[in-house]
C-alpha atoms as a PDB file:
ATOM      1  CA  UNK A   1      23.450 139.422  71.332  1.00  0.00           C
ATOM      2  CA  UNK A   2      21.952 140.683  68.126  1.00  0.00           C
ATOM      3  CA  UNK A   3      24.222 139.258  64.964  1.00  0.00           C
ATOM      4  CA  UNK A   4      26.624 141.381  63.629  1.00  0.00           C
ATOM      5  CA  UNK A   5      27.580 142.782  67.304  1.00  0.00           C
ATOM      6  CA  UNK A   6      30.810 143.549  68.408  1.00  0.00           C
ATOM      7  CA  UNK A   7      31.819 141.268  71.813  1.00  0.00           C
ATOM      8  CA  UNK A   8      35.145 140.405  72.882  1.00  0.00           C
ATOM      9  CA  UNK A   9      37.143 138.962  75.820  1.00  0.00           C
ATOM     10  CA  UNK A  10      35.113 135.691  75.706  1.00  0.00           C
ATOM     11  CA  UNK A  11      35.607 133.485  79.050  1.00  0.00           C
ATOM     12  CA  UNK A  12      34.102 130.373  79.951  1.00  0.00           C
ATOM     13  CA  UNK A  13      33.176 128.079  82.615  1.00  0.00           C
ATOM     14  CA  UNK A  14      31.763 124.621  82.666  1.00  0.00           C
ATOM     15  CA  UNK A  15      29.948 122.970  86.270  1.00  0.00           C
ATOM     16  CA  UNK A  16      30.615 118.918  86.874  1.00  0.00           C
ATOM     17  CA  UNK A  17      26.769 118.814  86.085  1.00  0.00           C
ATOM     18  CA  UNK A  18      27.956 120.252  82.473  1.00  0.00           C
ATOM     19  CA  UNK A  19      26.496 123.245  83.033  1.00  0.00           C
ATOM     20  CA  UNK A  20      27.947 126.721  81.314  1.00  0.00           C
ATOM     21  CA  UNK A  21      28.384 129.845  81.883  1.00  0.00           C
ATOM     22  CA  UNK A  22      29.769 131.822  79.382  1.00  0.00           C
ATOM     23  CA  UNK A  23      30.869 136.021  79.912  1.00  0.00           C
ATOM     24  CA  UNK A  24      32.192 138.789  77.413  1.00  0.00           C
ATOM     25  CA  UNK A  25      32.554 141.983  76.839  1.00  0.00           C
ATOM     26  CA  UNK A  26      30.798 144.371  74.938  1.00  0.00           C
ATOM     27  CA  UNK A  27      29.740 148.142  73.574  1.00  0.00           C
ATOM     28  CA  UNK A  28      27.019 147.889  76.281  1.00  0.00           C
ATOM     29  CA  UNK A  29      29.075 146.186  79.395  1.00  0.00           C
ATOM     30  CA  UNK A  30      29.568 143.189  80.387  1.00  0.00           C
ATOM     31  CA  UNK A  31      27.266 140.277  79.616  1.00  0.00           C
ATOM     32  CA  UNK A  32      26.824 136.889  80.215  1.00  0.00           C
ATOM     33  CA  UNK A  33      24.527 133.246  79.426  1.00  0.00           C
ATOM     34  CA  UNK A  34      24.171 130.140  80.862  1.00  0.00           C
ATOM     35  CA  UNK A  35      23.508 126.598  78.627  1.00  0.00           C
ATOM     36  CA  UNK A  36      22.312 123.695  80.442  1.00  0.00           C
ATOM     37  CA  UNK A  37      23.751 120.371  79.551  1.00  0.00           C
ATOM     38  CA  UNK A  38      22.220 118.824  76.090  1.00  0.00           C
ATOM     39  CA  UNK A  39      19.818 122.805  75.998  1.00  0.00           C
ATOM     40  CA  UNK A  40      19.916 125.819  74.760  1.00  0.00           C
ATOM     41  CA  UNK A  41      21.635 129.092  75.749  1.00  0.00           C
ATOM     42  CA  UNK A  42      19.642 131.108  77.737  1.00  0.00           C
ATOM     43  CA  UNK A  43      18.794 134.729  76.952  1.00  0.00           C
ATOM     44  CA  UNK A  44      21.921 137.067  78.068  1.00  0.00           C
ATOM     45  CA  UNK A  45      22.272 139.030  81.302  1.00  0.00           C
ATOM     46  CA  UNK A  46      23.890 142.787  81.474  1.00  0.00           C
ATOM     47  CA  UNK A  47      26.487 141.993  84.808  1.00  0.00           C
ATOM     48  CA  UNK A  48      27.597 145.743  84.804  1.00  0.00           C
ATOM     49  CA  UNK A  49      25.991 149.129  84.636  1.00  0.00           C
ATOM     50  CA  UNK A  50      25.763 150.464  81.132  1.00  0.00           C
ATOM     51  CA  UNK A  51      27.866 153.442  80.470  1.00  0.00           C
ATOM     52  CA  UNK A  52      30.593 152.947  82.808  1.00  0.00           C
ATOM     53  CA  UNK A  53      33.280 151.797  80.734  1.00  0.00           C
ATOM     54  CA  UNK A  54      33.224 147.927  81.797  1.00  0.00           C
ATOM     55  CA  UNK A  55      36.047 145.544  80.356  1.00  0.00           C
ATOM     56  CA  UNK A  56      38.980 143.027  80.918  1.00  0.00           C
ATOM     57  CA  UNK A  57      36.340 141.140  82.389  1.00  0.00           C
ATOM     58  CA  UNK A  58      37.382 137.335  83.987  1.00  0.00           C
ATOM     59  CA  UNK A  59      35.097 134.432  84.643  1.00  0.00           C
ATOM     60  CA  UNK A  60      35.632 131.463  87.268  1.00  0.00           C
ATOM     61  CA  UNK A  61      32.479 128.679  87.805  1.00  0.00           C
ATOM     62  CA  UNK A  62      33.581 126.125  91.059  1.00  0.00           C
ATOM     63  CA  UNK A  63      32.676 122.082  89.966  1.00  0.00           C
ATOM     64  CA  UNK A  64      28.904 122.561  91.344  1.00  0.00           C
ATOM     65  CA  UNK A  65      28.254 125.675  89.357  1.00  0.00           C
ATOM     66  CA  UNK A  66      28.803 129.053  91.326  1.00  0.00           C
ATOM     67  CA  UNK A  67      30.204 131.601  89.240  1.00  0.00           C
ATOM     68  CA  UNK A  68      32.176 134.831  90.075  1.00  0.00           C
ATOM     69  CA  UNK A  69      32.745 137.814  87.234  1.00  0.00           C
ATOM     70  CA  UNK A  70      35.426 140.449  87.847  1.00  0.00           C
ATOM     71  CA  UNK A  71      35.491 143.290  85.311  1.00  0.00           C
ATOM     72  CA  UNK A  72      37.566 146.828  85.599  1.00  0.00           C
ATOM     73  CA  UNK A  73      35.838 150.254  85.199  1.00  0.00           C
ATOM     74  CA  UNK A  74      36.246 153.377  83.908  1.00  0.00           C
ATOM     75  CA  UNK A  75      37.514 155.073  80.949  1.00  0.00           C
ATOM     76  CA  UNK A  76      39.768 153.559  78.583  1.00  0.00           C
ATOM     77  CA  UNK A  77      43.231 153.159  80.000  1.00  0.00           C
ATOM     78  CA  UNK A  78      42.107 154.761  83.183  1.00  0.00           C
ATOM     79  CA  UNK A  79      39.853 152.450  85.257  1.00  0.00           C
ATOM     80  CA  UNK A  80      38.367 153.753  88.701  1.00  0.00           C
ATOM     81  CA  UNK A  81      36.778 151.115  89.741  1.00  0.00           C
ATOM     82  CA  UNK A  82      36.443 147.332  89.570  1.00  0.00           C
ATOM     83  CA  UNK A  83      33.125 145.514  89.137  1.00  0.00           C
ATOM     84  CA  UNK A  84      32.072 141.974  90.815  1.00  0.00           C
ATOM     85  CA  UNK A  85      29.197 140.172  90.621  1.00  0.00           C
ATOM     86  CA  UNK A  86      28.424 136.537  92.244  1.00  0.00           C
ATOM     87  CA  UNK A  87      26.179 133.141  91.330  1.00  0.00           C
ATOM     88  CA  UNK A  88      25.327 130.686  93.943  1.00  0.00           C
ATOM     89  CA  UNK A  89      25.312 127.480  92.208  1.00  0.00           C
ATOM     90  CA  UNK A  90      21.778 126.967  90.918  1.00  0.00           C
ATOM     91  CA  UNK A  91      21.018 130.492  91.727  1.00  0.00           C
ATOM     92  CA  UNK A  92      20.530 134.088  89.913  1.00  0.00           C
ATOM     93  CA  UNK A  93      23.272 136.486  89.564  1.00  0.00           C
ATOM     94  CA  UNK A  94      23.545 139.325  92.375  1.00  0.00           C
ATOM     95  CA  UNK A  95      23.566 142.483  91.744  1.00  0.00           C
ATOM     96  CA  UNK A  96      26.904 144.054  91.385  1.00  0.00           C
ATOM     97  CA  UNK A  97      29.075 145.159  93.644  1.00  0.00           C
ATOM     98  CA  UNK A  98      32.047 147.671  93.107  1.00  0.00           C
ATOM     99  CA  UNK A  99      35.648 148.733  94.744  1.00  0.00           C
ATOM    100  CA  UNK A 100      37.348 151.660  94.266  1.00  0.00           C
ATOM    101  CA  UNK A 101      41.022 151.661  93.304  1.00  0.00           C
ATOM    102  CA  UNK A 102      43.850 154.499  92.741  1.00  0.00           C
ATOM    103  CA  UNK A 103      43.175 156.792  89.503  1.00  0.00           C
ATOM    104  CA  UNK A 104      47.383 156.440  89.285  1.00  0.00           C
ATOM    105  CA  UNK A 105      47.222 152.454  89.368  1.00  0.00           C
ATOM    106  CA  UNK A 106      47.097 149.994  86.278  1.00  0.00           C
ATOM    107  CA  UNK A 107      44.168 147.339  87.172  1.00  0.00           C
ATOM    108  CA  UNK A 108      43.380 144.061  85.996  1.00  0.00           C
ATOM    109  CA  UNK A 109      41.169 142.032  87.603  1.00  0.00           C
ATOM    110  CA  UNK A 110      41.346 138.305  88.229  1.00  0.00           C
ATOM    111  CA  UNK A 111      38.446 136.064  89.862  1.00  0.00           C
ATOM    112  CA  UNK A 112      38.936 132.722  91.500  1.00  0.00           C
ATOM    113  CA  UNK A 113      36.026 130.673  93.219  1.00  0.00           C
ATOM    114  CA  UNK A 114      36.560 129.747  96.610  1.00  0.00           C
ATOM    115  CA  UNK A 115      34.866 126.312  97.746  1.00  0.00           C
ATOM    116  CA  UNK A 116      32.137 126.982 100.764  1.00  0.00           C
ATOM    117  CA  UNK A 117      31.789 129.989 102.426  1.00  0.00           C
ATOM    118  CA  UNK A 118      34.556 132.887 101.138  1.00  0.00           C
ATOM    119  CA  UNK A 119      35.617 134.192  97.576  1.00  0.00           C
ATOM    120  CA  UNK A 120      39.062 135.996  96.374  1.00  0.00           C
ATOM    121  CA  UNK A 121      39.548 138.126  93.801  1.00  0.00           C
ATOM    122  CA  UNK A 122      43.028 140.003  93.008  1.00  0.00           C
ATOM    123  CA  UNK A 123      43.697 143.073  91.870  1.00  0.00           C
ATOM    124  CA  UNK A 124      47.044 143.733  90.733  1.00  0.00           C
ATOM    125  CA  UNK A 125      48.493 147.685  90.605  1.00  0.00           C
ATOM    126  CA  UNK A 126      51.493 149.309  89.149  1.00  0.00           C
ATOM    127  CA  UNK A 127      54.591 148.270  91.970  1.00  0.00           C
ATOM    128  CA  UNK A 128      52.231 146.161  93.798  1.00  0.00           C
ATOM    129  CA  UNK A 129      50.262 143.099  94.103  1.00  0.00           C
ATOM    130  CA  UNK A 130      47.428 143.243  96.266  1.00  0.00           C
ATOM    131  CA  UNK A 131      44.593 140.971  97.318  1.00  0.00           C
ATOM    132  CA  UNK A 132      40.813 141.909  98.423  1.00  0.00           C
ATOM    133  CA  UNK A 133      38.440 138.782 100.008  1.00  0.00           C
ATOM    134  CA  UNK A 134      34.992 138.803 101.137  1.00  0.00           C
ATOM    135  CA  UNK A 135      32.465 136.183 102.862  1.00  0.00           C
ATOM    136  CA  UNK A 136      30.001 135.132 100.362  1.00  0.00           C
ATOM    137  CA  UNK A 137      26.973 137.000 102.063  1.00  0.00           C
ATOM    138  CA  UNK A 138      29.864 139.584 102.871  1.00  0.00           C
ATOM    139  CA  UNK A 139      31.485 143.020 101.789  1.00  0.00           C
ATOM    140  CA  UNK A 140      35.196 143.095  99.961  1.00  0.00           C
ATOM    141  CA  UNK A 141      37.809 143.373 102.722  1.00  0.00           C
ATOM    142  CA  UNK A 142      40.354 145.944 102.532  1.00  0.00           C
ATOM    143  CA  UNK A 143      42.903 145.482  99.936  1.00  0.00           C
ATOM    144  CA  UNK A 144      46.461 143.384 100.958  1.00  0.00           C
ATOM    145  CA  UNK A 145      49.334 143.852  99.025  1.00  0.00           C
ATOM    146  CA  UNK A 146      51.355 140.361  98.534  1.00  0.00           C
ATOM    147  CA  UNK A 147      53.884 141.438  96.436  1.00  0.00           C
ATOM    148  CA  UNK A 148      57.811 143.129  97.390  1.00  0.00           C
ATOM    149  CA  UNK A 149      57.909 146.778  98.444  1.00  0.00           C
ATOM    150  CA  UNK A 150      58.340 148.823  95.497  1.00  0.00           C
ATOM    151  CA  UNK A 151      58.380 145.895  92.702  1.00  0.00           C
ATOM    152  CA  UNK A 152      56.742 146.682  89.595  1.00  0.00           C
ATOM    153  CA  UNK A 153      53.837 143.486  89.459  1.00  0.00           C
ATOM    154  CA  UNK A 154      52.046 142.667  86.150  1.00  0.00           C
ATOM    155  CA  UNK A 155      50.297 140.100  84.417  1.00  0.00           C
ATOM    156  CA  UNK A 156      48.740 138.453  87.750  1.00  0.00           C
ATOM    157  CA  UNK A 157      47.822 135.013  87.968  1.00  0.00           C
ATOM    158  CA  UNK A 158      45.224 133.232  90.775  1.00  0.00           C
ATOM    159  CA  UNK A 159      44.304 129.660  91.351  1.00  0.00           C
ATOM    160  CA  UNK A 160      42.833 127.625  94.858  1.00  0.00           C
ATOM    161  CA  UNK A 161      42.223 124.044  95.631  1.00  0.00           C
ATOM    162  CA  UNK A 162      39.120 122.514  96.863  1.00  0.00           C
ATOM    163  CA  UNK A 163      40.221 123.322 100.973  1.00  0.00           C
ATOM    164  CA  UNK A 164      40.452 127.335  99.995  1.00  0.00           C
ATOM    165  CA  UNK A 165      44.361 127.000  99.753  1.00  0.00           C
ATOM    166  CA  UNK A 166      45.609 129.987  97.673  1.00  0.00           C
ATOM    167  CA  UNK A 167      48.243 130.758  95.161  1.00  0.00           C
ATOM    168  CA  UNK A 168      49.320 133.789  93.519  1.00  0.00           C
ATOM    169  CA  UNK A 169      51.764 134.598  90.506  1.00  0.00           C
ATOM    170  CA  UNK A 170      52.865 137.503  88.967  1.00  0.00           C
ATOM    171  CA  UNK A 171      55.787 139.141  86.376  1.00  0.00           C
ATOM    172  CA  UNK A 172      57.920 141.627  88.110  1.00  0.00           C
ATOM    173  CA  UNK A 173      59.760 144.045  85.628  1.00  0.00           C
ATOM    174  CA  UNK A 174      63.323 145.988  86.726  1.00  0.00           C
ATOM    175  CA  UNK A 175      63.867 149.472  85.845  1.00  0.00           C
ATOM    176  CA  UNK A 176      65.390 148.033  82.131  1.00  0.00           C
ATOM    177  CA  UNK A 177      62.315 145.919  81.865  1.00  0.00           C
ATOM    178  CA  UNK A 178      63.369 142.692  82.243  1.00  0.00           C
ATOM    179  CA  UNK A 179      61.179 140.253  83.927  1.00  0.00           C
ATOM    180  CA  UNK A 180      60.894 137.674  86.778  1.00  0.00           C
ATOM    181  CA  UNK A 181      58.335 135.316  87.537  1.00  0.00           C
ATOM    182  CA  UNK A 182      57.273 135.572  91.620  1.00  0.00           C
ATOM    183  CA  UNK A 183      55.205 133.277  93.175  1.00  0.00           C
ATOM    184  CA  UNK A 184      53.218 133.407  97.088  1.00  0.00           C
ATOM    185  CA  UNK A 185      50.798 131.338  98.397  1.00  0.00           C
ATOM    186  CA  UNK A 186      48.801 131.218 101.797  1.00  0.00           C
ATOM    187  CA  UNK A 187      46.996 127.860 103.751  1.00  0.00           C
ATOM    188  CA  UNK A 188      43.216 128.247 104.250  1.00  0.00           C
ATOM    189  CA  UNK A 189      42.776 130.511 107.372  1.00  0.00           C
ATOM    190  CA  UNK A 190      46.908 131.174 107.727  1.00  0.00           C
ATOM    191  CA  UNK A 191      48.797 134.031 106.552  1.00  0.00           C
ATOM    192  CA  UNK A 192      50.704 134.066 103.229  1.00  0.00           C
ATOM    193  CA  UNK A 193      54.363 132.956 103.069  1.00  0.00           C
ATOM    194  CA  UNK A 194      57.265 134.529 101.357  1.00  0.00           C
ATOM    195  CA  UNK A 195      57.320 135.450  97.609  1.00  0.00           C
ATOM    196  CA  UNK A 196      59.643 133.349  95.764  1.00  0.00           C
ATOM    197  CA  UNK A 197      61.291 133.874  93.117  1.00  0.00           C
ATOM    198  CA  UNK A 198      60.857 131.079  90.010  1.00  0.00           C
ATOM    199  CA  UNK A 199      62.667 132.104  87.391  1.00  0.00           C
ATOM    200  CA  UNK A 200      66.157 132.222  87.025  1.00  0.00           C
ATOM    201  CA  UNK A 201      68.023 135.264  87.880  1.00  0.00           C
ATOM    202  CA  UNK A 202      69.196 134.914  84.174  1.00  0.00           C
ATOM    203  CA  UNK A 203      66.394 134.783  82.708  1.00  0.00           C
ATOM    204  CA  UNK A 204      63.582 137.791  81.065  1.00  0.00           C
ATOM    205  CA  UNK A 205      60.665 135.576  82.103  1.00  0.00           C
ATOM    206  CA  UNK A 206      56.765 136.693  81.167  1.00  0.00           C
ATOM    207  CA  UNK A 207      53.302 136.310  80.773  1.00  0.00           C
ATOM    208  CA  UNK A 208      52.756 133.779  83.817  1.00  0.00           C
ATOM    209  CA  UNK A 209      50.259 130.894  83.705  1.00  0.00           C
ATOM    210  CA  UNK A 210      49.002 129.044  86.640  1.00  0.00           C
ATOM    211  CA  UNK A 211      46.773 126.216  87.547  1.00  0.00           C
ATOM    212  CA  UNK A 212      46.182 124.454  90.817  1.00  0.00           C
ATOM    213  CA  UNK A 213      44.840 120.958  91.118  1.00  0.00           C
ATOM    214  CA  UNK A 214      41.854 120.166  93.377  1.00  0.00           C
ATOM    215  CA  UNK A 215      43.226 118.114  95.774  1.00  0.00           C
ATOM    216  CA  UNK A 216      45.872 120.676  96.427  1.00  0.00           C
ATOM    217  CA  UNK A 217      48.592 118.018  95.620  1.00  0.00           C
ATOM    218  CA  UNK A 218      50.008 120.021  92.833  1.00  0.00           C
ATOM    219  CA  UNK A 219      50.468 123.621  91.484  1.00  0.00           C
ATOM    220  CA  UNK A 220      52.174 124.697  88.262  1.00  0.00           C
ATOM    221  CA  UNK A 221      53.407 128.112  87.522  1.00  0.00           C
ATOM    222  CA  UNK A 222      54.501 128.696  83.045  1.00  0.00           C
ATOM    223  CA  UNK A 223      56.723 131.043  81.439  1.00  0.00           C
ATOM    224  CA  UNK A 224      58.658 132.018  78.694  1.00  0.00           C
ATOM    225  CA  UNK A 225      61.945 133.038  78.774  1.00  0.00           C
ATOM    226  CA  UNK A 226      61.867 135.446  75.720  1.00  0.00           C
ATOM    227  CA  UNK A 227      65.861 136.037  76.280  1.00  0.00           C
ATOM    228  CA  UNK A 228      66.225 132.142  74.747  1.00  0.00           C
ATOM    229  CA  UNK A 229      62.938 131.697  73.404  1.00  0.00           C
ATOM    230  CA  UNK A 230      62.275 128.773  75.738  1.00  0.00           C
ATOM    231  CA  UNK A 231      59.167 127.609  77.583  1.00  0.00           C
ATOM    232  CA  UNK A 232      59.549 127.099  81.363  1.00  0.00           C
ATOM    233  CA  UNK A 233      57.611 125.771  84.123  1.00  0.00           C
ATOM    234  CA  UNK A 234      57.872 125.281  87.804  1.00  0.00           C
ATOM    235  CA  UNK A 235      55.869 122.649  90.240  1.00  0.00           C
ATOM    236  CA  UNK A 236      55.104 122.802  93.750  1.00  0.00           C
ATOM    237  CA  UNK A 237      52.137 124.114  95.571  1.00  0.00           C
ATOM    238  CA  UNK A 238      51.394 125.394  99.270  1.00  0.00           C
ATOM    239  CA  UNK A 239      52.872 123.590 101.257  1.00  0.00           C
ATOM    240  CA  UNK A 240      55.587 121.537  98.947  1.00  0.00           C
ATOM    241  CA  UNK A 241      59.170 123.825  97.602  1.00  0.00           C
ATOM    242  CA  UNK A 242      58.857 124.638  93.966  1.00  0.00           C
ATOM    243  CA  UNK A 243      61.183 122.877  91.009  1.00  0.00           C
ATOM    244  CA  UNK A 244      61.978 124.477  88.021  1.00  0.00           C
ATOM    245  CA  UNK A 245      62.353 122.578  84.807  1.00  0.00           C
ATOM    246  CA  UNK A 246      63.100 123.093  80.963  1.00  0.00           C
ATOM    247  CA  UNK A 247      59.713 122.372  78.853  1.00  0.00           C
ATOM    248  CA  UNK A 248      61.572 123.193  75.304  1.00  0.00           C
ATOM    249  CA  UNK A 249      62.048 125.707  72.628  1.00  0.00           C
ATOM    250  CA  UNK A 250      58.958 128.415  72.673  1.00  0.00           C
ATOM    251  CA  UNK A 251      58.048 131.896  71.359  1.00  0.00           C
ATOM    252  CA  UNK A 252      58.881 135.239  72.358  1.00  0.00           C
ATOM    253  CA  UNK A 253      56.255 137.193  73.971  1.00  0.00           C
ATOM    254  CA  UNK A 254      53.794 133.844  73.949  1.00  0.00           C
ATOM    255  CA  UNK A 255      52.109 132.164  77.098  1.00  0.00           C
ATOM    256  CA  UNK A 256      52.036 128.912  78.503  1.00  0.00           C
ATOM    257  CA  UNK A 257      48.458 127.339  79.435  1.00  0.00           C
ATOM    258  CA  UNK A 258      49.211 124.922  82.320  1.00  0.00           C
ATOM    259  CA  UNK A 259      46.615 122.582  84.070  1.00  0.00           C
ATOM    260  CA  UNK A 260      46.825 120.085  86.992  1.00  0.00           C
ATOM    261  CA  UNK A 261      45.391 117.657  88.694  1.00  0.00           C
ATOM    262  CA  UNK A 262      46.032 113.862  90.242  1.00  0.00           C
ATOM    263  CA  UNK A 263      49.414 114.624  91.357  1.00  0.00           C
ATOM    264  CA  UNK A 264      50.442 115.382  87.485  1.00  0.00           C
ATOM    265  CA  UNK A 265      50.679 119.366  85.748  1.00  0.00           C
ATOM    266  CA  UNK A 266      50.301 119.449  81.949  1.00  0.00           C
ATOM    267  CA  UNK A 267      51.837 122.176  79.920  1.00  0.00           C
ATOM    268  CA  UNK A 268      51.426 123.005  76.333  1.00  0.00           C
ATOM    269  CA  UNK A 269      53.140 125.710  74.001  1.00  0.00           C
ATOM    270  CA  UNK A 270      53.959 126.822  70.785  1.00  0.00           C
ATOM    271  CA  UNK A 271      56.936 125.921  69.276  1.00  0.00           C
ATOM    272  CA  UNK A 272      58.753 127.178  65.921  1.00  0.00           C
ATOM    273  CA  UNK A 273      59.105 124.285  63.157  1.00  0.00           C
ATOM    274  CA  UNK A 274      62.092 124.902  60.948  1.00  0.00           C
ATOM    275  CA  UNK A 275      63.262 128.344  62.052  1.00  0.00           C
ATOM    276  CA  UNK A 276      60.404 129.881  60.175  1.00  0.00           C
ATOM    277  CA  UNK A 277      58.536 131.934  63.038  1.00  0.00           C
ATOM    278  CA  UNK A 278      55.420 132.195  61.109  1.00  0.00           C
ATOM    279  CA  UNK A 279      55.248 127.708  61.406  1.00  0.00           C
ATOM    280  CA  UNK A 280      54.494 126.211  64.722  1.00  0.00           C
ATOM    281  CA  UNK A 281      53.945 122.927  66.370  1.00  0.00           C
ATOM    282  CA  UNK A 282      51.689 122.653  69.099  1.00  0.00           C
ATOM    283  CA  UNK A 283      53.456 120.506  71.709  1.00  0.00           C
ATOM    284  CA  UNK A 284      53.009 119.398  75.158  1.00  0.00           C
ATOM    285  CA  UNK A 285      54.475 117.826  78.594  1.00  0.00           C
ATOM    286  CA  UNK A 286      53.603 116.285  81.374  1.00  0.00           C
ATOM    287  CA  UNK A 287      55.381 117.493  84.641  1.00  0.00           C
ATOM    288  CA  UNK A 288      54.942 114.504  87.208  1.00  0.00           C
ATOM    289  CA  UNK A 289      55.665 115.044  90.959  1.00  0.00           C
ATOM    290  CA  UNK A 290      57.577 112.547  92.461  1.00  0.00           C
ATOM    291  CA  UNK A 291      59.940 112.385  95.573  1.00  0.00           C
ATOM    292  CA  UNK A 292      61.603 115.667  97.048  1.00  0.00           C
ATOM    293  CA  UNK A 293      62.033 119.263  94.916  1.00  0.00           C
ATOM    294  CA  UNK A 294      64.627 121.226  95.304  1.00  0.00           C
ATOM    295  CA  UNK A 295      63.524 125.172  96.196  1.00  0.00           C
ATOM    296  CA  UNK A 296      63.883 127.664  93.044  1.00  0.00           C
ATOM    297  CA  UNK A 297      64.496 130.420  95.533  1.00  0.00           C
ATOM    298  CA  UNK A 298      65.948 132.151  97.091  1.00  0.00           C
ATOM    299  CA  UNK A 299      67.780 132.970  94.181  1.00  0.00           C
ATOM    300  CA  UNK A 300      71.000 135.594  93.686  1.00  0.00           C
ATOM    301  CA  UNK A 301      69.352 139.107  93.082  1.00  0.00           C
ATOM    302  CA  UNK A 302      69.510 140.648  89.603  1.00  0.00           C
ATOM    303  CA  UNK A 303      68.969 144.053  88.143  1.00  0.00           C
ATOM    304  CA  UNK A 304      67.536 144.819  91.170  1.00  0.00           C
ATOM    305  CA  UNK A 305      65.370 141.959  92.586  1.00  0.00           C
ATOM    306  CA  UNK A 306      65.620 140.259  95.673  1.00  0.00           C
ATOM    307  CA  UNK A 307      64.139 136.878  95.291  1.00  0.00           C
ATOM    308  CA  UNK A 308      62.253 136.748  98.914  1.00  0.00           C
ATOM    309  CA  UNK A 309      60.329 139.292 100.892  1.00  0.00           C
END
């Protein structure tokens, strides 16, 4: 890009072979460039058509170097459609590929690499949660929704391990706006369980982070609970029940990055130094997994939400 352009929504992925890839968005579309390790950045590629409104785009590169993009299109605050485009490792981008959604629905796209043969990608919709997959030489299947009938779903967030084990999260908000954290996740090749509540029923909970380690042994889902200004976090993963801890004082309205890997979840937040808000600490904890968890759900309903479906 030329200096003194506009981008924005800057995502990026790095290969084992320390190859990157990074993506944005700007006035044009969506773009991205590839650096290899110790080189230069290559000249930039145009992922979307120009003139159709591309944005919120996301980024995901597996350990040997594929690459998905996801963007929404359309125009502003009223996306139509939402934009894909796929990277073999070593390979050229494909051209892209689009999916229709409903002109009524909020959309924000996420993008996940799945290991071998099949890719996800997520796209969640105003009172649902819905899921779309496709063979990598495939078409998009049919979209699957994933989250409770009639449950407002927002600020989705996707993660598989290395066998194509998948877990989604999501914030569901009650008719007075208070939030819940909801989790589901689904084996390689099964069908997906129940969605469990991982918040507490007392809690506003938002803005949910999620990582999932490799080896599948672990899976972390963040929060903050901006009714005590306190950072939260919950381990488990497909096939282990989910435990719910304290991290420590946070920030209203802020998110949690998690990562996880080797049997151990790291989480780090902001947290206020002195009572002055406008002072922070970055801090951080390490959530081990040891021995049996107790299940976070189900949980007693509140202000509407059942904690299973």
């Amino acid at each position: 890009m030329a200096l003194g352009s506009g981008v924005y929504d800057l995502n990026l992925g790095v290969a084992n072979d320390g190859r990157a890839t990074l993506e944005w968005s700007a006035a044009g579309g969506i773009f991205t460039a590839t650096r290899p390790p110790a080189g230069a950045w290559a000249t930039a590629v145009q992922l979307s058509a120009s003139g159709v409104g591309a944005g919120l785009p996301d980024l995901i590169v597996s350990p040997a170097g594929a690459a998905l993009a996801v963007w929404q299109q359309g125009t502003a605050g009223n996306p139509t459609t939402i934009g894909t485009a796929y990277r073999a490792a070593g390979g050229d981008w494909e051209a892209p590929r689009v999916l229709p959604v409903e002109r009524s629905r909020d959309v924000e796209p996420q993008a996940r690499d799945r290991p071998r043969r099949q890719r996800r990608r997520r796209l969640p919709r105003r009172n649902a949660m819905v899921v779309a997959t496709r063979a990598v030489s495939g078409d998009w299947s049919a979209p699957e929704v994933i989250s409770p009938a009639g449950q407002a779903a927002y600020y989705p967030a996707l993660a598989m391990d290395g066998s194509g084990d998948l877990i989604a999260a999501w914030q569901a908000l009650d008719a007075g706006n208070y939030g819940s954290v909801y989790q589901r996740s689904r084996a390689s090749g099964a069908s997906w369980g129940l969605a469990t509540l991982l918040s507490a029923p007392s809690e506003d909970a938002g803005w949910p982070s999620l990582a999932y380690s490799g080896d599948g042994s672990v899976a972390v889902v963040s929060w903050v609970d901006n009714s005590t200004n306190e950072a939260r976090a919950s381990v488990g993963s497909v096939t282990a029940l989910w435990s719910r801890s304290l991290l420590g004082s946070g920030w209203w309205g802020a998110t949690v990055p998690v990562a996880a890997g080797g049997g151990t979840a790291v989480a780090t937040w902001a947290t206020v130094v002195g009572g002055n808000p406008n002072a922070a600490s970055l801090v951080a904890k390490d959530l081990r997994v040891s021995g049996a968890r107790r299940r976070c759900a189900p949980a007693a309903p509140r202000r509407g939400h059942g904690s299973e479906v």
